[in-house]
Each structure stands twice: as structure tokens, then as C-alpha cells.
C-alpha atoms as a PDB file:
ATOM      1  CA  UNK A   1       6.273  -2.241  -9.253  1.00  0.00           C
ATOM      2  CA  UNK A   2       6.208  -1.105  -5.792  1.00  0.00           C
ATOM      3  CA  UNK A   3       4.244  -2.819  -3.101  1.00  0.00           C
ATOM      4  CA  UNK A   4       2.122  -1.237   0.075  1.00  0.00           C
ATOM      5  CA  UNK A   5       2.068  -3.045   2.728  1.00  0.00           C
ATOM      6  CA  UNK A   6      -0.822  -3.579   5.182  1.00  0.00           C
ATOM      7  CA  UNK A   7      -0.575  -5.272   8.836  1.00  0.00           C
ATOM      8  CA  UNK A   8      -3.281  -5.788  11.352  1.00  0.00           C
ATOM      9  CA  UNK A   9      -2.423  -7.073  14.585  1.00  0.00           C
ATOM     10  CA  UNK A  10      -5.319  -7.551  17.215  1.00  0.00           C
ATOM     11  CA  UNK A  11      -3.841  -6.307  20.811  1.00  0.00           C
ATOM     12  CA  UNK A  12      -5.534  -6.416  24.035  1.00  0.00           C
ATOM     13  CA  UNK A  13      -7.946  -3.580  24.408  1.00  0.00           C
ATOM     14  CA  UNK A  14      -6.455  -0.128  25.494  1.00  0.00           C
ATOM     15  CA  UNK A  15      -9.404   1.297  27.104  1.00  0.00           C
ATOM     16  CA  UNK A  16     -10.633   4.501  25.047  1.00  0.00           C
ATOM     17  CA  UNK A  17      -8.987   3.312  21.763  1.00  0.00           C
ATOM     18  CA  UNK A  18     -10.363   1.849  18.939  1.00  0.00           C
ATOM     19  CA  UNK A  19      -6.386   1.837  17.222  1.00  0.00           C
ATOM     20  CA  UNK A  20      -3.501   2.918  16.773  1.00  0.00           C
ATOM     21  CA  UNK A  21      -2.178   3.271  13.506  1.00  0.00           C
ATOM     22  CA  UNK A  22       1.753   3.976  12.135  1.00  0.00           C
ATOM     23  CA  UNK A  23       1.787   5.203   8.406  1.00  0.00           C
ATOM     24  CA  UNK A  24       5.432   4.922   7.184  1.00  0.00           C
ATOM     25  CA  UNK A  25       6.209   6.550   3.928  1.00  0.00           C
ATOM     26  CA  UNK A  26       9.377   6.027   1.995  1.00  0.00           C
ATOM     27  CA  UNK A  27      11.610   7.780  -0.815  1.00  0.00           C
ATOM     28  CA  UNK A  28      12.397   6.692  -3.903  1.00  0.00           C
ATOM     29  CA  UNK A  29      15.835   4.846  -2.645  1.00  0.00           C
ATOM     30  CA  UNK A  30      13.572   2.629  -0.305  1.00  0.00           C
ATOM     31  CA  UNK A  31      14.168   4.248   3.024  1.00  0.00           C
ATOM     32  CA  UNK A  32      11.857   6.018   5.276  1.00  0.00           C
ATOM     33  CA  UNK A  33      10.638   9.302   4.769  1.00  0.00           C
ATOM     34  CA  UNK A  34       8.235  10.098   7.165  1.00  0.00           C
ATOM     35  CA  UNK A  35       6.902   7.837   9.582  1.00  0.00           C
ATOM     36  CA  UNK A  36       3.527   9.610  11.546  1.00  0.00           C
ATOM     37  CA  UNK A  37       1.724   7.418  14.101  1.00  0.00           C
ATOM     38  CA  UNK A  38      -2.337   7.877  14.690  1.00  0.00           C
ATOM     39  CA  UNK A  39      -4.556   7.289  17.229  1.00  0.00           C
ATOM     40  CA  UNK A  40      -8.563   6.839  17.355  1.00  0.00           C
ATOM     41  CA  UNK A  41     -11.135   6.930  19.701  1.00  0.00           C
ATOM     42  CA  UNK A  42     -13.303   4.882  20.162  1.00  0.00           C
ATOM     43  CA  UNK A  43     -16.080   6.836  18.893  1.00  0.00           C
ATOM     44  CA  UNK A  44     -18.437   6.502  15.635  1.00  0.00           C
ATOM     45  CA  UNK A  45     -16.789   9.108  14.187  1.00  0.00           C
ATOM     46  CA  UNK A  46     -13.820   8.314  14.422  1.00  0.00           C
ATOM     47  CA  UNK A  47     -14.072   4.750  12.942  1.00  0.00           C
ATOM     48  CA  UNK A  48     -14.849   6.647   9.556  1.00  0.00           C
ATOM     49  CA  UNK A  49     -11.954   8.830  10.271  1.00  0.00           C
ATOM     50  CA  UNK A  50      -9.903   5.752  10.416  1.00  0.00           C
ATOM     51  CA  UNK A  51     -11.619   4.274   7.501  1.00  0.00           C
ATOM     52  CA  UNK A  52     -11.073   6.662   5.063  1.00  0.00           C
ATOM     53  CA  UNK A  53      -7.486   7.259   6.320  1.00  0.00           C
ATOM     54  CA  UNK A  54      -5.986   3.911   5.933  1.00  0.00           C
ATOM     55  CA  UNK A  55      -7.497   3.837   2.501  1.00  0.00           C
ATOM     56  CA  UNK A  56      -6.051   6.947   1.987  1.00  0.00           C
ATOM     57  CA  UNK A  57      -2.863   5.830   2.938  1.00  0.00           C
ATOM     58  CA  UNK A  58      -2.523   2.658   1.145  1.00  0.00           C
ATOM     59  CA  UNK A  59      -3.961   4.440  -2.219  1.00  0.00           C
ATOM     60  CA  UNK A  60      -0.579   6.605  -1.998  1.00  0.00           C
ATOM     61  CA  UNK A  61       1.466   3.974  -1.832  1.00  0.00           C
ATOM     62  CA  UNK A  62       1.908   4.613   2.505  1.00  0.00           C
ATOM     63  CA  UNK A  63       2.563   1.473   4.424  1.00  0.00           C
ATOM     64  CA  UNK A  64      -0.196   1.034   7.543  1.00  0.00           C
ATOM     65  CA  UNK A  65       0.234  -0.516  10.684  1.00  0.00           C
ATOM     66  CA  UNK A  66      -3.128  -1.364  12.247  1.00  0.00           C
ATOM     67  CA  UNK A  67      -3.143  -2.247  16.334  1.00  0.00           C
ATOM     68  CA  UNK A  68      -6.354  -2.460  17.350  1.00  0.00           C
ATOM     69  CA  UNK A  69      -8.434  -4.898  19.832  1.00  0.00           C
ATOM     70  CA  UNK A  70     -11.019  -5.071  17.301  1.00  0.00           C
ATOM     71  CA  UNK A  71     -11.344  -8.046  14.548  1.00  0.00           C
ATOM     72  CA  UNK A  72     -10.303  -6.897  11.373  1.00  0.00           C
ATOM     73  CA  UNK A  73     -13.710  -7.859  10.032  1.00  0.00           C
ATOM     74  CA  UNK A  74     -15.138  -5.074  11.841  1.00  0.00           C
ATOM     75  CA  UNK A  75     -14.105  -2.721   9.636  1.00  0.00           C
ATOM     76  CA  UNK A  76     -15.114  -3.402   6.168  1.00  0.00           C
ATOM     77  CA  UNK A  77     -12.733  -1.027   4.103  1.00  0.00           C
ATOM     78  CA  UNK A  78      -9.853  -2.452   5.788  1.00  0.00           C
ATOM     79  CA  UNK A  79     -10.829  -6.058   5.792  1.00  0.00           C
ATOM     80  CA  UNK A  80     -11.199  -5.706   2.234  1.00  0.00           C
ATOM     81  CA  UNK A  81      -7.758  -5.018   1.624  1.00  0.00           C
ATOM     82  CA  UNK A  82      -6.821  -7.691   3.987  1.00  0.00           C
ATOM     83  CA  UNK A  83      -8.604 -10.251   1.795  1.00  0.00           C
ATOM     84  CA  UNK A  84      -7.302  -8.751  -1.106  1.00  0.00           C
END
């Protein structure tokens, strides 16, 4: 069984930003396939974007890096897997 892995780490604020997010994908001998990095404004729309793409993500198995200046509880998809 393979396992995704989901950080959060809460950064100072980076004005404009609501995160910054690093999805890292890897083959089937472990190593890293892809590795694509995200960023979202701090906008309403965009905190659905980044909703829906972490859950995305971690549903196919794509490890998520989370750096935001935001609790994690503010976003309840992603707290949700954090209390998983």
C-alpha cells in the first residue's frame, strides 16, 4: 500500500498569497516524476481553486506541500485530511 503524504506549514504572510503549494508525483520505483509548484491568490476564487486541487492531488496518490500564512483550519477540505 502506498501512502500520500500531506504537509502544512504556516509561514509568515507573503503579501498577495494565500499559498504556495508543491505537488510531487512519483513512479512506480519510488522516485520523482514530476514535481509542479502552485501558487494562489489571495482571492475567493482562488481558495476553491486550491481546495479542489489539493484534494485532487492527494486522491491520485500526489504528495502536497501546503505553505501558507493561514491556519490550516481555515480551509475545511484540507484540514480534514489533516485530522484524518
Amino acid at each position: 500500500m502506498e501512502l500520500t503524504t500531506l504537509t502544512y506549514y504556516e509561514v509568515s504572510e507573503i503579501e498577495g498569497f494565500l499559498a504556495v503549494v508543491r505537488y510531487t508525483a512519483y513512479n512506480p520505483d519510488g522516485l520523482p516524476e514530476a514535481i509542479c509548484e502552485d501558487f494562489y491568490s489571495d482571492e475567493p476564487e482562488e481558495f476553491c481553486r486550491l481546495e479542489e486541487d489539493v484534494e485532487k492531488a492527494l486522491s491520485g496518490g500526489i504528495d502536497t506541500s501546503i505553505m501558507s500564512s493561514y491556519e490550516p483550519e481555515t480551509f475545511p477540505v484540507i484540514s480534514g485530511y489533516l485530522t484524518f
